[in-house]
N, C-alpha and C. Protein backbone atom coordinates (compact mmCIF):
# COMPACT_ATOMS: atom_id res chain seq x y z
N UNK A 1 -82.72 -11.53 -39.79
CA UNK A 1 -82.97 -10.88 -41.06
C UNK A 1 -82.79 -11.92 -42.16
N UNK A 2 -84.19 -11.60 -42.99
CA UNK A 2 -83.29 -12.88 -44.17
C UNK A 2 -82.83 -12.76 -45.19
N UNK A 3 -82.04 -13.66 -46.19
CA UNK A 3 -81.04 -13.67 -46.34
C UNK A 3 -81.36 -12.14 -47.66
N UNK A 4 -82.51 -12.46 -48.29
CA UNK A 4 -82.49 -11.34 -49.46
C UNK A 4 -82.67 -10.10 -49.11
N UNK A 5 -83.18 -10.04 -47.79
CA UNK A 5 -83.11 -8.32 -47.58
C UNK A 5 -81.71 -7.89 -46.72
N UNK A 6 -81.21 -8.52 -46.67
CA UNK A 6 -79.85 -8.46 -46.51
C UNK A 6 -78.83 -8.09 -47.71
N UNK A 7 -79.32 -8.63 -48.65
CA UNK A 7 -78.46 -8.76 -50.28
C UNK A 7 -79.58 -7.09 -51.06
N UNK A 8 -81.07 -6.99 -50.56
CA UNK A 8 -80.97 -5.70 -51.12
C UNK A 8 -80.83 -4.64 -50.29
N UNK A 9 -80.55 -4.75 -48.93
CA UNK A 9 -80.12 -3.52 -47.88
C UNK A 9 -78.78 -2.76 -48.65
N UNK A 10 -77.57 -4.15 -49.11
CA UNK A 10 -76.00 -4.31 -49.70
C UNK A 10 -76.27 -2.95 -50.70
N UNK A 11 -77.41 -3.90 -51.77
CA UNK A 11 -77.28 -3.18 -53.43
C UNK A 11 -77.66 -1.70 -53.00
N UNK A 12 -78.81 -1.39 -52.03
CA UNK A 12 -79.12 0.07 -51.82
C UNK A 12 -77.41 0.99 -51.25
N UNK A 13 -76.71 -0.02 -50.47
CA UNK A 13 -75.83 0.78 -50.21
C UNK A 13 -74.69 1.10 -50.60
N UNK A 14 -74.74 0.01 -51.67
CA UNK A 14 -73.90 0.23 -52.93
C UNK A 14 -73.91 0.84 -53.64
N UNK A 15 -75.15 1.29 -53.77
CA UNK A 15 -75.56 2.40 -55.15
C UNK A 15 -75.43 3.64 -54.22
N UNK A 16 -75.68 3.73 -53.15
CA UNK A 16 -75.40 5.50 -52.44
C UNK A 16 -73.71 5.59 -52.44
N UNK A 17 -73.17 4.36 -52.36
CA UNK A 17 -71.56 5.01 -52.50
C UNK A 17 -71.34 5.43 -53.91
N UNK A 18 -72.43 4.44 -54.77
CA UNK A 18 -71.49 5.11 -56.39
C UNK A 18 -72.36 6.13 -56.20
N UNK A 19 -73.32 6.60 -56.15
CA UNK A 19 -74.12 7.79 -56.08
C UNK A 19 -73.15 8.90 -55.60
N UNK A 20 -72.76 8.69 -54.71
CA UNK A 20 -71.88 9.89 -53.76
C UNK A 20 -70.69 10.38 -54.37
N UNK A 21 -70.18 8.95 -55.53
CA UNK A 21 -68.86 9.30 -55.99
C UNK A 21 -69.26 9.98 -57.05
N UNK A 22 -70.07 9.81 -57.94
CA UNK A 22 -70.31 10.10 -58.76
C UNK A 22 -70.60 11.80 -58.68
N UNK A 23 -71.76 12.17 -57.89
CA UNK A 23 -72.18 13.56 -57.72
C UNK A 23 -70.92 13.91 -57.63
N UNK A 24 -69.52 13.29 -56.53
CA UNK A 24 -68.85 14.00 -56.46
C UNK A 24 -67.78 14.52 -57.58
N UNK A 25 -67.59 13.43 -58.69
CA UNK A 25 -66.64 13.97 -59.57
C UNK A 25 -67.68 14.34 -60.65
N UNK A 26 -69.07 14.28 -60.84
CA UNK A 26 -69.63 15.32 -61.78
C UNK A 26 -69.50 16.87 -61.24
N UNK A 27 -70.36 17.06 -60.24
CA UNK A 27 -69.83 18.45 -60.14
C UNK A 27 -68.93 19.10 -59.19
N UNK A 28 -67.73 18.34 -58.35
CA UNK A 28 -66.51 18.83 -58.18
C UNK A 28 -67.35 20.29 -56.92
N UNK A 29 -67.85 19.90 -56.82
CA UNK A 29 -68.70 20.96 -55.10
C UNK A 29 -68.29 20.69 -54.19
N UNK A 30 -68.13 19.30 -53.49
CA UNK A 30 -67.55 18.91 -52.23
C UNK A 30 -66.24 19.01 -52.26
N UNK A 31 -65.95 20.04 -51.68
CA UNK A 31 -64.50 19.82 -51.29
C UNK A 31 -63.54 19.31 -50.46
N UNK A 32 -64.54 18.69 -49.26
CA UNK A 32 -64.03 17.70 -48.28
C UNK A 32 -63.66 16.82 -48.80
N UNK A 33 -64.29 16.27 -49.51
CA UNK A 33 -63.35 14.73 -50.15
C UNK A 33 -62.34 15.13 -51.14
N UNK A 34 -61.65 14.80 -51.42
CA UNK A 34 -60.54 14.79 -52.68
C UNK A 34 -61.18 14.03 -53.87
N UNK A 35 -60.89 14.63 -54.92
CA UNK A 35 -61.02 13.36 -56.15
C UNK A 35 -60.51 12.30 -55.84
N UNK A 36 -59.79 11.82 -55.52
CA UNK A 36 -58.76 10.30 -55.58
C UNK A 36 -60.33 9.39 -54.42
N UNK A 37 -60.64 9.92 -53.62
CA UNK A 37 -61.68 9.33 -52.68
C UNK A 37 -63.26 8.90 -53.56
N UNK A 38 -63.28 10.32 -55.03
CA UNK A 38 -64.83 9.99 -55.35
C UNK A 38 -64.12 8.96 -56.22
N UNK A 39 -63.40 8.77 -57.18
CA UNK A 39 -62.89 7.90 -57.82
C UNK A 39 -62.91 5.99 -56.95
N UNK A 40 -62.49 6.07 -56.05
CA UNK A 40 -62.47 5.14 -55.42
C UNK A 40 -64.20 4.62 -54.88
N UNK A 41 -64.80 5.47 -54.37
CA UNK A 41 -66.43 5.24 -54.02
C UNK A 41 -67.26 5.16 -55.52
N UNK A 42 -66.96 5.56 -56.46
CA UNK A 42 -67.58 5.24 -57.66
C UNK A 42 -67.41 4.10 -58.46
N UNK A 43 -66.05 3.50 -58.20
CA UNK A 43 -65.65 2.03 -58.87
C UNK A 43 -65.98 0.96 -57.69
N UNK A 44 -65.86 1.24 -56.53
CA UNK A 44 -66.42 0.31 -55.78
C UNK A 44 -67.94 0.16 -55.20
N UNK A 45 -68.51 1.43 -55.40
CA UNK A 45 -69.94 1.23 -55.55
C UNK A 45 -70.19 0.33 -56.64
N UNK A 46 -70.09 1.07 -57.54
CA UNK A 46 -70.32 -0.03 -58.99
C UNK A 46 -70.26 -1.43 -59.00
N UNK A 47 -68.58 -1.68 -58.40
CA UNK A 47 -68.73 -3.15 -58.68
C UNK A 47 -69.62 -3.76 -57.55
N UNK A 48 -69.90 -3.11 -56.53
CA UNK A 48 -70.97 -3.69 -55.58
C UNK A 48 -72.22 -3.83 -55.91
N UNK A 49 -73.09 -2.75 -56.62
CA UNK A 49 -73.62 -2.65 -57.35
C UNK A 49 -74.37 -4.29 -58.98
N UNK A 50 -73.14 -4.16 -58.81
CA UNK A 50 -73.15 -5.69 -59.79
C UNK A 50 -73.18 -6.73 -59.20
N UNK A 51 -72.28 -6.77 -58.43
CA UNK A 51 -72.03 -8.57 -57.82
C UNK A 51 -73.26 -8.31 -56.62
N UNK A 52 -73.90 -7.89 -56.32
CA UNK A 52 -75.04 -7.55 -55.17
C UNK A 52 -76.12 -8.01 -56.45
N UNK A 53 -76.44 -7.29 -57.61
CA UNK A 53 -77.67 -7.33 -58.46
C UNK A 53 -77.09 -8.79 -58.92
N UNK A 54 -76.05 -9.69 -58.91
CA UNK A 54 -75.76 -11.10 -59.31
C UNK A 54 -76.45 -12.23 -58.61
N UNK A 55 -76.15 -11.56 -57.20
CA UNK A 55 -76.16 -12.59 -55.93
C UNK A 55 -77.90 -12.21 -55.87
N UNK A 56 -78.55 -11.08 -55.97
CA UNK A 56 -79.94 -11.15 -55.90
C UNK A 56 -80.54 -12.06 -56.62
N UNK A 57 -80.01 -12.03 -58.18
CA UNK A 57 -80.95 -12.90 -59.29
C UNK A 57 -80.61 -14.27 -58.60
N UNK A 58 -79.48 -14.73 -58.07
CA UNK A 58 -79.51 -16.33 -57.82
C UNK A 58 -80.66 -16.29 -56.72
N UNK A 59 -80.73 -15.28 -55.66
CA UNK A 59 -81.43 -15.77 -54.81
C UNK A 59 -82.98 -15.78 -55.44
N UNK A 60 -83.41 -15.11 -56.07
CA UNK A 60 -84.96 -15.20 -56.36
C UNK A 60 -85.13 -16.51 -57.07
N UNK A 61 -84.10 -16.71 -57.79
CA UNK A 61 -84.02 -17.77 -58.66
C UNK A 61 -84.46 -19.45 -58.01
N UNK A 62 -83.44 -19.02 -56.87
CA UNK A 62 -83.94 -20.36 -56.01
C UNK A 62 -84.78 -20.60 -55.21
């Protein structure tokens, strides 16, 4: 696999964790997870989210 669809497989699956956290503490429906869990999948999606969309621009770049 090379190396950039590797880095956007990351960002897609970064954004479904903040995605997930997010739905979950907007509307508070899932009750399997706890808040303390969407809180945690929404800040670490995010920052994956970023440093994934960082590491993409270097790679096109080069």
């Amino acid at each position: 696999m090379k190396n950039k669809t590797r880095i956007i497989l990351t960002l897609i699956g970064s954004f479904l964790v903040f995605a997930f956290g997010m739905f979950r503490i907007l509307t508070e429906s899932l009750s399997s997870a706890p808040m303390f869990v969407a809180y945690v999948f929404a800040i670490t999606g995010f920052i994956g989210i970023v440093v994934n969309g960082v590491v993409l621009r270097k790679a096109q770049s080069n």
